[in-house]
C-alpha atoms as a PDB file:
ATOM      1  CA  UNK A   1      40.837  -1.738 -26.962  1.00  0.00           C
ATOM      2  CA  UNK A   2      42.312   0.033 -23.911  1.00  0.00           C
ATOM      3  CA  UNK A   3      39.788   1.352 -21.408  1.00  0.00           C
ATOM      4  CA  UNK A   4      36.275   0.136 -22.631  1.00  0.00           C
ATOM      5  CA  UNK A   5      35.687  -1.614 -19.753  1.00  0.00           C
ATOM      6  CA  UNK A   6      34.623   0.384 -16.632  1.00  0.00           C
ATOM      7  CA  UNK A   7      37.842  -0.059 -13.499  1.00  0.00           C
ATOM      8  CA  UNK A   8      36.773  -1.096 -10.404  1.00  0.00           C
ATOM      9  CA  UNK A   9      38.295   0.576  -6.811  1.00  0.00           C
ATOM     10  CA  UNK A  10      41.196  -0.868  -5.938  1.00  0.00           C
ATOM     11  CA  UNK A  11      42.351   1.821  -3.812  1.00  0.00           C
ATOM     12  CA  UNK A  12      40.562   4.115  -1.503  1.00  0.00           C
ATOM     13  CA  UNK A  13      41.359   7.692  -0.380  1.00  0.00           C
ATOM     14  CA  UNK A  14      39.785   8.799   2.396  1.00  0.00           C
ATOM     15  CA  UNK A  15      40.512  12.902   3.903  1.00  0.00           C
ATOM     16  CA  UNK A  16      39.610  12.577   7.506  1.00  0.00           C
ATOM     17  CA  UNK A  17      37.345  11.428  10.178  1.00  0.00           C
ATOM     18  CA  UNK A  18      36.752   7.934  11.390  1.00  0.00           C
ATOM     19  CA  UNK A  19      37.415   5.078   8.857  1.00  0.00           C
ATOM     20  CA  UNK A  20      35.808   1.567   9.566  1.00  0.00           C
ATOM     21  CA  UNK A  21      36.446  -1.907   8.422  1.00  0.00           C
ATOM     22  CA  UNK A  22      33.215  -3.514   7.246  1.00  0.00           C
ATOM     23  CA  UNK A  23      33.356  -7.637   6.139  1.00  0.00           C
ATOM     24  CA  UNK A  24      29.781  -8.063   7.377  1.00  0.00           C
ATOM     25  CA  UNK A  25      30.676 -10.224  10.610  1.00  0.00           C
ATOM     26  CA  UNK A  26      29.137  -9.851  13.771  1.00  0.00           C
ATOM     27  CA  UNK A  27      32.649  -8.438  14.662  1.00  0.00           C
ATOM     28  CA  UNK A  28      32.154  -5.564  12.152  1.00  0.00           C
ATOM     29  CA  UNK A  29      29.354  -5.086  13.713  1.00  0.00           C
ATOM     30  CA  UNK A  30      30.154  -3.857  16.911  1.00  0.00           C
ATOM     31  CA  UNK A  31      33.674  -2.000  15.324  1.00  0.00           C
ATOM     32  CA  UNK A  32      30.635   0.040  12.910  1.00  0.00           C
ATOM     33  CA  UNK A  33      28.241   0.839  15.895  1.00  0.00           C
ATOM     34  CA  UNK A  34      31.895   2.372  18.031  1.00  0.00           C
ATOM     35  CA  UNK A  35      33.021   4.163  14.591  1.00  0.00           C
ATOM     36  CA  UNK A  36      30.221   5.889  14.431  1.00  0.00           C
ATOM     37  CA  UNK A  37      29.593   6.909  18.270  1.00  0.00           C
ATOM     38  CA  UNK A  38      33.606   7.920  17.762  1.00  0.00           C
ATOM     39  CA  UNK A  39      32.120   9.874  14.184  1.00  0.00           C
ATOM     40  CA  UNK A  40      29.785  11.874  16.132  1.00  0.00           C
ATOM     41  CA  UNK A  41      32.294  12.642  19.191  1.00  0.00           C
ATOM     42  CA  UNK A  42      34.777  14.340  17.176  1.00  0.00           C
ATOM     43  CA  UNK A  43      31.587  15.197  14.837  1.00  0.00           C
ATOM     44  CA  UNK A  44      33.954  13.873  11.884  1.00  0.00           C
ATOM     45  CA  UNK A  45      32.980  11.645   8.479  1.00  0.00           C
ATOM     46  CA  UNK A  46      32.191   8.012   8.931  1.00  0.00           C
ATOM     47  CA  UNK A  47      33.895   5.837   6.150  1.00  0.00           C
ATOM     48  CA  UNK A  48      33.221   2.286   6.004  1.00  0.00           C
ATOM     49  CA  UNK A  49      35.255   0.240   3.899  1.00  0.00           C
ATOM     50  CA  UNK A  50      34.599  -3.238   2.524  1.00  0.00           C
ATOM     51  CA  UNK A  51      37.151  -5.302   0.839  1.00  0.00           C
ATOM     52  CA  UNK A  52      36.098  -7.608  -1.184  1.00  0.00           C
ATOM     53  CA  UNK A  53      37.103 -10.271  -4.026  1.00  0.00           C
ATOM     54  CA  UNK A  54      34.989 -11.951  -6.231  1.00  0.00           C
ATOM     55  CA  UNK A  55      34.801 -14.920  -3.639  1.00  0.00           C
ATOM     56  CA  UNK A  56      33.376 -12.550  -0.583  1.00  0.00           C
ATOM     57  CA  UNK A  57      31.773  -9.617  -2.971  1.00  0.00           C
ATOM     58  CA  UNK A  58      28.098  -9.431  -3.049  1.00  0.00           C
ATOM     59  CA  UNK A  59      25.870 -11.137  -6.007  1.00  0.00           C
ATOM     60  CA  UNK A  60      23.987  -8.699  -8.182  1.00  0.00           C
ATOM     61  CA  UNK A  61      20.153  -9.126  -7.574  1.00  0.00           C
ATOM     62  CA  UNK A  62      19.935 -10.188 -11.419  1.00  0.00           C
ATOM     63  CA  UNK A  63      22.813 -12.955 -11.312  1.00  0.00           C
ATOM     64  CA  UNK A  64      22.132 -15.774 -12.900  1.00  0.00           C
ATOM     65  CA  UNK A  65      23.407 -19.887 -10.713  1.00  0.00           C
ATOM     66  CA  UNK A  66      26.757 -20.517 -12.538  1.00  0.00           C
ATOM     67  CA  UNK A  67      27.064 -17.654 -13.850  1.00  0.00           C
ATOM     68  CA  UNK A  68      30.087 -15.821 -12.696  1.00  0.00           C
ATOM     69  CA  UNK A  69      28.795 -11.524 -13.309  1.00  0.00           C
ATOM     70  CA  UNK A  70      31.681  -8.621 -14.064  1.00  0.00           C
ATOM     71  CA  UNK A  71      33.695  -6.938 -11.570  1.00  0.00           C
ATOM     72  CA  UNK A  72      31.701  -4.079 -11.939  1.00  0.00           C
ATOM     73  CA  UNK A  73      28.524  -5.335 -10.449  1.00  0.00           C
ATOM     74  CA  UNK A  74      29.999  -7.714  -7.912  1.00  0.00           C
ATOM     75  CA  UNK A  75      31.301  -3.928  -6.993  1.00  0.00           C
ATOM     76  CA  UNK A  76      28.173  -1.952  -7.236  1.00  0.00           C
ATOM     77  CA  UNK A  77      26.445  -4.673  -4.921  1.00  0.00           C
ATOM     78  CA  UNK A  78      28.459  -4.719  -2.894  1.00  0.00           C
ATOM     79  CA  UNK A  79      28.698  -0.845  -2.195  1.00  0.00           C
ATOM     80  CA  UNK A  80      24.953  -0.957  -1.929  1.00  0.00           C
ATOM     81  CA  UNK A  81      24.674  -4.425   0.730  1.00  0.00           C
ATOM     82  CA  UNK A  82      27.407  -2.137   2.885  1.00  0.00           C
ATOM     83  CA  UNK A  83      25.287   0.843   2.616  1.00  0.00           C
ATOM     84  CA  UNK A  84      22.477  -0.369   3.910  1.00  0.00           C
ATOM     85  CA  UNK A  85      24.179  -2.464   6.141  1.00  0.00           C
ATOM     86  CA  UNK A  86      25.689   0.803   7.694  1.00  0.00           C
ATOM     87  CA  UNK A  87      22.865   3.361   7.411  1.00  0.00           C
ATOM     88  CA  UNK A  88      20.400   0.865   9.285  1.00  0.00           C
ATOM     89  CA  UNK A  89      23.065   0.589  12.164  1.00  0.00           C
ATOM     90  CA  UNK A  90      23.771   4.062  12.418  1.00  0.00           C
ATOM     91  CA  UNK A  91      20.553   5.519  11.450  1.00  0.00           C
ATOM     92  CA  UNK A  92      18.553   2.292  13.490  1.00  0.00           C
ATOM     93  CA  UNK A  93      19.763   3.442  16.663  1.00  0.00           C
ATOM     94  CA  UNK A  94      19.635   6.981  16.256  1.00  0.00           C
ATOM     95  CA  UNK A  95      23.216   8.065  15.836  1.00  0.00           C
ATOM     96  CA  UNK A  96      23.152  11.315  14.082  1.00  0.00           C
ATOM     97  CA  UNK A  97      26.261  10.706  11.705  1.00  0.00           C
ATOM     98  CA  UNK A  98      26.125  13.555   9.211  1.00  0.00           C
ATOM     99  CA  UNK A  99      28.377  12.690   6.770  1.00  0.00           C
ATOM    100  CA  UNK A 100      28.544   8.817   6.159  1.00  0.00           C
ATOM    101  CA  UNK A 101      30.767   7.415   3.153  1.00  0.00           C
ATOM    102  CA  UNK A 102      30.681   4.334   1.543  1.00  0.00           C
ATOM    103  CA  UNK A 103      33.513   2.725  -0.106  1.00  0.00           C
ATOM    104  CA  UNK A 104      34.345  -0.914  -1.782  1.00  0.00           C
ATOM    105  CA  UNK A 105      37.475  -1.441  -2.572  1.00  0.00           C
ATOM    106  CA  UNK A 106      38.924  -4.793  -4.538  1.00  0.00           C
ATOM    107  CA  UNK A 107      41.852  -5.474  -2.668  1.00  0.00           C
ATOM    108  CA  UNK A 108      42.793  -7.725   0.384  1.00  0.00           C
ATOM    109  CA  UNK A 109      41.345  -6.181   3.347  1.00  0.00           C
ATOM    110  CA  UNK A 110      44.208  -5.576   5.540  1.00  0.00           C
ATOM    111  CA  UNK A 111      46.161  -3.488   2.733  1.00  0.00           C
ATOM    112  CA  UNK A 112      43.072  -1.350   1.785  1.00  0.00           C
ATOM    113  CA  UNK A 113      42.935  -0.810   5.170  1.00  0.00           C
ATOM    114  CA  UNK A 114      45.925   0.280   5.826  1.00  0.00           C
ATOM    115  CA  UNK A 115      46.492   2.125   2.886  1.00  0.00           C
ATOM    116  CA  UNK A 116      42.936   4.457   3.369  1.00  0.00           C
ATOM    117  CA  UNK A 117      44.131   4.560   7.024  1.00  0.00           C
ATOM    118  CA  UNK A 118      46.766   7.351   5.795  1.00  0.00           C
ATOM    119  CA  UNK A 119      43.973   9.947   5.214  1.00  0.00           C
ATOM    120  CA  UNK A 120      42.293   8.799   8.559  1.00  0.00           C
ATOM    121  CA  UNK A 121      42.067  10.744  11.871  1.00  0.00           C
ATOM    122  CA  UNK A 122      41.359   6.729  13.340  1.00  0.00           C
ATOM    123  CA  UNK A 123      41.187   3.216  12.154  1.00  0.00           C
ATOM    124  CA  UNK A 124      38.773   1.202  13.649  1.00  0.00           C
ATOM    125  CA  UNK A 125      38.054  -2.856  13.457  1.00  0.00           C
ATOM    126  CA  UNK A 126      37.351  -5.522  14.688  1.00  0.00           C
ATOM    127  CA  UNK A 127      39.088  -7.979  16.708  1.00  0.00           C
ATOM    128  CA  UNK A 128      38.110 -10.796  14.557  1.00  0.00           C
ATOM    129  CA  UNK A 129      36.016 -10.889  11.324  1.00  0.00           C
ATOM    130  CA  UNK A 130      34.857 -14.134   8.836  1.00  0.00           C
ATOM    131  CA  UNK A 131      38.092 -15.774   9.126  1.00  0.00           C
ATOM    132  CA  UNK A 132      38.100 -19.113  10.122  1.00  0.00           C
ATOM    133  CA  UNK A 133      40.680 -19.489  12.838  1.00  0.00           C
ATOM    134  CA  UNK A 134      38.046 -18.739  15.415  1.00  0.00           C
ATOM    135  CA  UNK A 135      40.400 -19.624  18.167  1.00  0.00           C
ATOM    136  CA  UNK A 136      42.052 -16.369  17.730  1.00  0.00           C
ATOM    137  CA  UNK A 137      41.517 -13.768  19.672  1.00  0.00           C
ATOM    138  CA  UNK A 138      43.283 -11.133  17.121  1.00  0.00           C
ATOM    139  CA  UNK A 139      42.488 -12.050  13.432  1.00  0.00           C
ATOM    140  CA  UNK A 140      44.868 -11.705  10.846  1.00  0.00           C
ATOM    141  CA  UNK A 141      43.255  -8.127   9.352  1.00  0.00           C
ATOM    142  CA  UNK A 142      43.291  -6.427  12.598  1.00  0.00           C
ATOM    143  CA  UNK A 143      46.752  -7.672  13.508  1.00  0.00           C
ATOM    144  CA  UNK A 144      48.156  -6.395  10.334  1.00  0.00           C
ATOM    145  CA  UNK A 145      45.948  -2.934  10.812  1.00  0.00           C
ATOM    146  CA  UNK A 146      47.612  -2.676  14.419  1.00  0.00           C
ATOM    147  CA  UNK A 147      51.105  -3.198  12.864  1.00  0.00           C
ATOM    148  CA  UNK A 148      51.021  -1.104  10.201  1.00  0.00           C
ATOM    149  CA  UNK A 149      48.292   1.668  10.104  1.00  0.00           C
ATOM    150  CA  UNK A 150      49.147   5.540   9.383  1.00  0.00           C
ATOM    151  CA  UNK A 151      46.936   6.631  12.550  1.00  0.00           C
ATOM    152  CA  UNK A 152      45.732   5.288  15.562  1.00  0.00           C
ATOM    153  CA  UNK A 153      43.723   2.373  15.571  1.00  0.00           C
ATOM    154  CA  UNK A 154      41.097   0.669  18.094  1.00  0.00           C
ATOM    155  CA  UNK A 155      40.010  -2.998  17.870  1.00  0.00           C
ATOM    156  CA  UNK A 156      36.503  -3.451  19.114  1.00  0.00           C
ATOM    157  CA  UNK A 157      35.683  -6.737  21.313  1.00  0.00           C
END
């Protein structure tokens, strides 16, 4: 029976203001803490954006070992690990963000990236996240953000 089952984001829109890559790495990190310095500059929204597949999505508090939960939950924790994530590293240090948005998307992380970064003022990442080619010193999402984003992007060391 079509459309019983709840779709999860695969595609985010964003209409202004900063937008930030978020893959929980130390990395991330530092690109979140600049986003949202650069969100109150231009006194703009702050959208962080995870990507995520079921093999880097978050585990619902009530998942059971071996048990592998619906797309829907590995969504809605992981929306809610990135939004505490972010409001405890803008709101920790006092950064008075106003308007901070939260979005998961299913997808690979350079293409939801680049694809939200077409309603962006400015893409921001960075330089390397949880890949493991740590010899790097651009990772493979950034690169591909640099190449191919819709607005200006800056890749925080």
């Amino acid at each position: 029976m079509p459309g019983w089952q709840q779709q999860v984001v695969r595609h985010v829109v964003v209409d202004g203001g900063v937008l930030v890559g978020d893959d929980g790495s130390e990395g991330a990190r530092a690109a979140l803490r600049y986003a949202a310095e650069e969100a109150v500059r231009r006194r703009a929204p702050l959208h962080v954006l995870r990507a995520w597949s079921l093999a880097t999505g978050e585990d619902p508090p009530d998942a059971e070992r071996g048990y592998v939960p619906p797309l829907e939950d590995v969504e809605a924790a992981t929306r809610e690990v990135v939004r505490r994530r972010a409001a405890g590293l803008v709101e920790g240090p006092g950064l008075p963000v106003d308007d901070l948005r939260v979005h998961v998307a299913h997808a690979a992380p350079a293409r939801a990236l680049v694809e939200a970064s077409s309603g962006a003022d400015v893409l921001v990442v960075g330089t390397r996240g949880r890949g493991g080619f740590a010899r790097l010193l651009l990772g493979s999402t950034a690169d591909q953000c640099v190449r191919h984003a819709a607005c200006p992007v800056v890749v925080v060391r």
